[in-house]
C-alpha atoms as a PDB file:
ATOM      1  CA  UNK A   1     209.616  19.133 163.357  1.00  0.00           C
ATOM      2  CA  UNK A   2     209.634  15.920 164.661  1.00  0.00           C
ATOM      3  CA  UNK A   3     206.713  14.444 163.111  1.00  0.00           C
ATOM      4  CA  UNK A   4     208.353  15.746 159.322  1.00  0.00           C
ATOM      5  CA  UNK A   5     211.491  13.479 160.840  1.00  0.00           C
ATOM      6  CA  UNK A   6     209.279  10.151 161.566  1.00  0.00           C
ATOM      7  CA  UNK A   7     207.403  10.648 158.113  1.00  0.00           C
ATOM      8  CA  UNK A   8     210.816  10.739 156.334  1.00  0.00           C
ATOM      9  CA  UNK A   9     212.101   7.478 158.227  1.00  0.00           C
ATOM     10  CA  UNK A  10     208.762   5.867 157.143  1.00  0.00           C
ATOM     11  CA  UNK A  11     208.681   6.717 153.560  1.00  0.00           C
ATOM     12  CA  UNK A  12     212.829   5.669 153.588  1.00  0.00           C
ATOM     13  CA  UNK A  13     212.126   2.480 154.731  1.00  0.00           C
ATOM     14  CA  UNK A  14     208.757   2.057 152.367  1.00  0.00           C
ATOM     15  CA  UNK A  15     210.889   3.013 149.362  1.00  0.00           C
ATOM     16  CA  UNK A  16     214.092   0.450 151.048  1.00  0.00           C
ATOM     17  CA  UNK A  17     211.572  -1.921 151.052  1.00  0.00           C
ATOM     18  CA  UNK A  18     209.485  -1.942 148.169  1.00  0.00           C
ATOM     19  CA  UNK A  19     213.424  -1.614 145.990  1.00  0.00           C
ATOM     20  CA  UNK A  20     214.643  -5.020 148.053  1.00  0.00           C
ATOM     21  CA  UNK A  21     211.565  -6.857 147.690  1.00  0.00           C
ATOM     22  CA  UNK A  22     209.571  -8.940 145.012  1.00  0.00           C
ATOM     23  CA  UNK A  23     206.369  -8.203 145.302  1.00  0.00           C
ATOM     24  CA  UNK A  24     206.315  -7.513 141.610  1.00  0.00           C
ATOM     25  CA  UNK A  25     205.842  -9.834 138.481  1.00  0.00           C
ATOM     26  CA  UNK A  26     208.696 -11.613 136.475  1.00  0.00           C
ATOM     27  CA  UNK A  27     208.949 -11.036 132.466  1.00  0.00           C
ATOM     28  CA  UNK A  28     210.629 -13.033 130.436  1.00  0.00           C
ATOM     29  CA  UNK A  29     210.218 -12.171 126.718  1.00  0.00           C
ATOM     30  CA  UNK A  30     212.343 -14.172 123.758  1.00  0.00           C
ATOM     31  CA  UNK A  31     212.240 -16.835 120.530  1.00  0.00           C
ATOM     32  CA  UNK A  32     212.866 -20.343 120.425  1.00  0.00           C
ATOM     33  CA  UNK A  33     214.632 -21.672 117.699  1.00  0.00           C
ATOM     34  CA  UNK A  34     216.069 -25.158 116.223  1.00  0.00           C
ATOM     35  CA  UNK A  35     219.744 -25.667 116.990  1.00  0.00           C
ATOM     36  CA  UNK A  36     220.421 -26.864 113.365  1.00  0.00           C
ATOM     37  CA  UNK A  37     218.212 -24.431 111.300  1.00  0.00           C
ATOM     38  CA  UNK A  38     218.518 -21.467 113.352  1.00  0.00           C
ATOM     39  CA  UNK A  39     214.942 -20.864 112.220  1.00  0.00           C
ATOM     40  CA  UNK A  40     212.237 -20.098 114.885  1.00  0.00           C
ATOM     41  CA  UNK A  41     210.081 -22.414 116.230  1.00  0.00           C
ATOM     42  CA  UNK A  42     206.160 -22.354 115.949  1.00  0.00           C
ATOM     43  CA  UNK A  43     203.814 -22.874 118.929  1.00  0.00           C
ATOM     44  CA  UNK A  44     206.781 -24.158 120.783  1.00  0.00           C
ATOM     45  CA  UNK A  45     205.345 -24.911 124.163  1.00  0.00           C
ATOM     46  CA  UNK A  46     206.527 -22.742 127.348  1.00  0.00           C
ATOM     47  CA  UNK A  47     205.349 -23.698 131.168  1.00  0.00           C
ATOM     48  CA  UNK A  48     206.081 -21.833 134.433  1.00  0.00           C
ATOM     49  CA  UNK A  49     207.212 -25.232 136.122  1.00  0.00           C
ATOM     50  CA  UNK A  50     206.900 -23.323 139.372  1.00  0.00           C
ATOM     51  CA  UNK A  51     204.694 -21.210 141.325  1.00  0.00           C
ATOM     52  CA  UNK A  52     206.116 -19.555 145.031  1.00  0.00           C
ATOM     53  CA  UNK A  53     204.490 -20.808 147.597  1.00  0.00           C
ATOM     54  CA  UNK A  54     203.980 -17.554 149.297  1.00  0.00           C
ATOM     55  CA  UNK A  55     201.454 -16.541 146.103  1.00  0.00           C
ATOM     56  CA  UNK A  56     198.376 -17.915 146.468  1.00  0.00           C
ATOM     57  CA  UNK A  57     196.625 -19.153 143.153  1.00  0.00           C
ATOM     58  CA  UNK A  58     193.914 -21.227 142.428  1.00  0.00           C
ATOM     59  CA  UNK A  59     194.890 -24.962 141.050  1.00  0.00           C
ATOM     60  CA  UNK A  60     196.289 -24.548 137.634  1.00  0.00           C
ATOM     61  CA  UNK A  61     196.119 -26.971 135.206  1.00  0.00           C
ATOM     62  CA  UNK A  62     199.300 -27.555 132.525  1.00  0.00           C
ATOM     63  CA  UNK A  63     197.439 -25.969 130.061  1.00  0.00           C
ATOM     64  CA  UNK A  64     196.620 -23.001 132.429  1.00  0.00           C
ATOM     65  CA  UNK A  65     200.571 -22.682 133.219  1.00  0.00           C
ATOM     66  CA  UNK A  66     201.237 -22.828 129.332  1.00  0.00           C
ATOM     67  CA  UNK A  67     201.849 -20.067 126.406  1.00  0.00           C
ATOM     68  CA  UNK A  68     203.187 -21.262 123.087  1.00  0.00           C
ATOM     69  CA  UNK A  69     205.047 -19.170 120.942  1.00  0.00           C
ATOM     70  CA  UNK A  70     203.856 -17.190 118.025  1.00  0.00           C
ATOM     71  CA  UNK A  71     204.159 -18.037 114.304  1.00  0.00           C
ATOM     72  CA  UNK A  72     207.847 -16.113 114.533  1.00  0.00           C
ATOM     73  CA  UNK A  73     208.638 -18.236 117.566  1.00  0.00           C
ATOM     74  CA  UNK A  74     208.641 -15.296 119.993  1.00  0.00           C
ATOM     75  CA  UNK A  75     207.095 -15.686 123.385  1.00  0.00           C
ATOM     76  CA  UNK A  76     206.557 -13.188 126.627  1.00  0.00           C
ATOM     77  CA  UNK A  77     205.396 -14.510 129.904  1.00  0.00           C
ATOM     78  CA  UNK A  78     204.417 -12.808 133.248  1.00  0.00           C
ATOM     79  CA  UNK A  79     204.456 -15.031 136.411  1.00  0.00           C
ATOM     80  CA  UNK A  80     203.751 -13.301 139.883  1.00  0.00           C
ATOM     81  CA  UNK A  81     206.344 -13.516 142.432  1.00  0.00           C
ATOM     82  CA  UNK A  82     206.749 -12.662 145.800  1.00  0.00           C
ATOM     83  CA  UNK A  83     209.372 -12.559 148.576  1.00  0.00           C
ATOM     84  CA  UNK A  84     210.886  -9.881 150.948  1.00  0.00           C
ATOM     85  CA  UNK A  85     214.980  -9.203 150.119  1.00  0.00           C
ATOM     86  CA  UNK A  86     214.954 -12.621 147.795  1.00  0.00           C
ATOM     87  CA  UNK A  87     213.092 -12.960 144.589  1.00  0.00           C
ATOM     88  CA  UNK A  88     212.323 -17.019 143.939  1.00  0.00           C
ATOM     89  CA  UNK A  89     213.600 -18.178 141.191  1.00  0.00           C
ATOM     90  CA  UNK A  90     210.946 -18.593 138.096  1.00  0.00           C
ATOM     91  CA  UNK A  91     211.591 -22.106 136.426  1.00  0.00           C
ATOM     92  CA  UNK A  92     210.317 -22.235 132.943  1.00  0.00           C
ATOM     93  CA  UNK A  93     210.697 -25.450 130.227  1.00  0.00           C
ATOM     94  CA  UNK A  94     210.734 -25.192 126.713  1.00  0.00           C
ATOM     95  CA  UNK A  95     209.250 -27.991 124.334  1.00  0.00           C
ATOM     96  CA  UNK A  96     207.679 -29.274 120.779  1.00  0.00           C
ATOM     97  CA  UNK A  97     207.131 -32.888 119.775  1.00  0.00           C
ATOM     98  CA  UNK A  98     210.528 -33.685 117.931  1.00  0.00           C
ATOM     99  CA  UNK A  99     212.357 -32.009 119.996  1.00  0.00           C
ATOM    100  CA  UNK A 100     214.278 -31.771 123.300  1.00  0.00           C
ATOM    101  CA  UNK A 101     213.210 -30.455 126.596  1.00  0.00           C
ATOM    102  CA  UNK A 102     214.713 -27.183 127.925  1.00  0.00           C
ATOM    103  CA  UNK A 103     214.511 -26.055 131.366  1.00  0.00           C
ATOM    104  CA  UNK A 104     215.795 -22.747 132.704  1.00  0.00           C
ATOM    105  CA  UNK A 105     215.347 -20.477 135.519  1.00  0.00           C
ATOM    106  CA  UNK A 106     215.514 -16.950 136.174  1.00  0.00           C
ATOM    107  CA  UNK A 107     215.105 -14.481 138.985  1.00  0.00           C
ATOM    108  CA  UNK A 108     215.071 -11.154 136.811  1.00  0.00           C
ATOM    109  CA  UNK A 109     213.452  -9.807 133.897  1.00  0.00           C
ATOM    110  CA  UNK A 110     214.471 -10.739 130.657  1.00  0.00           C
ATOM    111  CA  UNK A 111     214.586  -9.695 127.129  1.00  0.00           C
ATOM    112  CA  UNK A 112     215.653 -10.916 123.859  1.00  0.00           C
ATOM    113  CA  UNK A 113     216.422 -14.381 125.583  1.00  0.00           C
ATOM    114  CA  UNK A 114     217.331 -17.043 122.645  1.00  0.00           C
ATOM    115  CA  UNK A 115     216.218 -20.872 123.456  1.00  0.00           C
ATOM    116  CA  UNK A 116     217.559 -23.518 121.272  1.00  0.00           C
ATOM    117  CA  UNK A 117     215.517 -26.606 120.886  1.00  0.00           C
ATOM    118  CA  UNK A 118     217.766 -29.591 119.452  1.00  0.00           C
ATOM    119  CA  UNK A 119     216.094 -31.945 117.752  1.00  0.00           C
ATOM    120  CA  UNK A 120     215.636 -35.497 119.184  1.00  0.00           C
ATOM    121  CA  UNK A 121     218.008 -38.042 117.866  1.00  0.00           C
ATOM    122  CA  UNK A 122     216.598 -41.531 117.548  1.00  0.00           C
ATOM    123  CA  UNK A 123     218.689 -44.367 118.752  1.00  0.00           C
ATOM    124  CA  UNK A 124     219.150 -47.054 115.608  1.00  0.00           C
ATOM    125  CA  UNK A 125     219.042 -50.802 116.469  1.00  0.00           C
ATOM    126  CA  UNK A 126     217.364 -50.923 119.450  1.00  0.00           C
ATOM    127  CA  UNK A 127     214.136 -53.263 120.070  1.00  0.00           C
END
């Protein structure tokens, strides 16, 4: 009887700590698109700008850290995470020549996230 008690209190706190921790990985799925067009953006560049320190990896280069959307502009990205009772934030930018830089973070999955790219404005009559 009491060894049915200590196997319950062991698989309640496996279960309170595998729900509370993040020892999973982080999706973010979406499209970029061009603020003015509304149309999607083509191998629009997305990098994990961060990695947790607690997650061991080899070196990565920016390439390596880099996905670029398909010919719709839709993107998904896994990036590891880890953490007990806090999940790190996942910091991700957004960019294609011509256009500005977007940088977001999340801590959760996401889906159907919409990035707008707006287009770089060039400054007249400077030298």
């Amino acid at each position: 009887m009491k060894i049915i008690k200590i196997i319950k209190v062991n698989i309640a706190i496996i279960i309170f700590i595998t729900l509370y921790s993040c020892t999973f990985s982080r999706y973010v799925q979406g499209v970029v698109i061009d603020a003015e067009t509304q149309t999607p953006i083509e191998n629009a560049r997305i990098r994990i700008e961060n990695i947790p320190d607690s997650i061991e990896v080899a070196p990565m280069t920016d390439e390596e850290s880099s996905i670029y959307t398909d010919s719709i502009g839709r993107f998904e990205i896994f990036s590891p995470t880890a953490g007990l009772f806090v999940c790190p934030k996942m910091t991700l930018s957004f960019e294609k020549e011509g256009y500005n830089k977007v940088t977001k973070k999340y801590r959760n999955w996401n889906d159907n996230e919409v990035i707008i790219l707006e287009k770089q404005t060039e400054l007249k009559g400077y030298n």
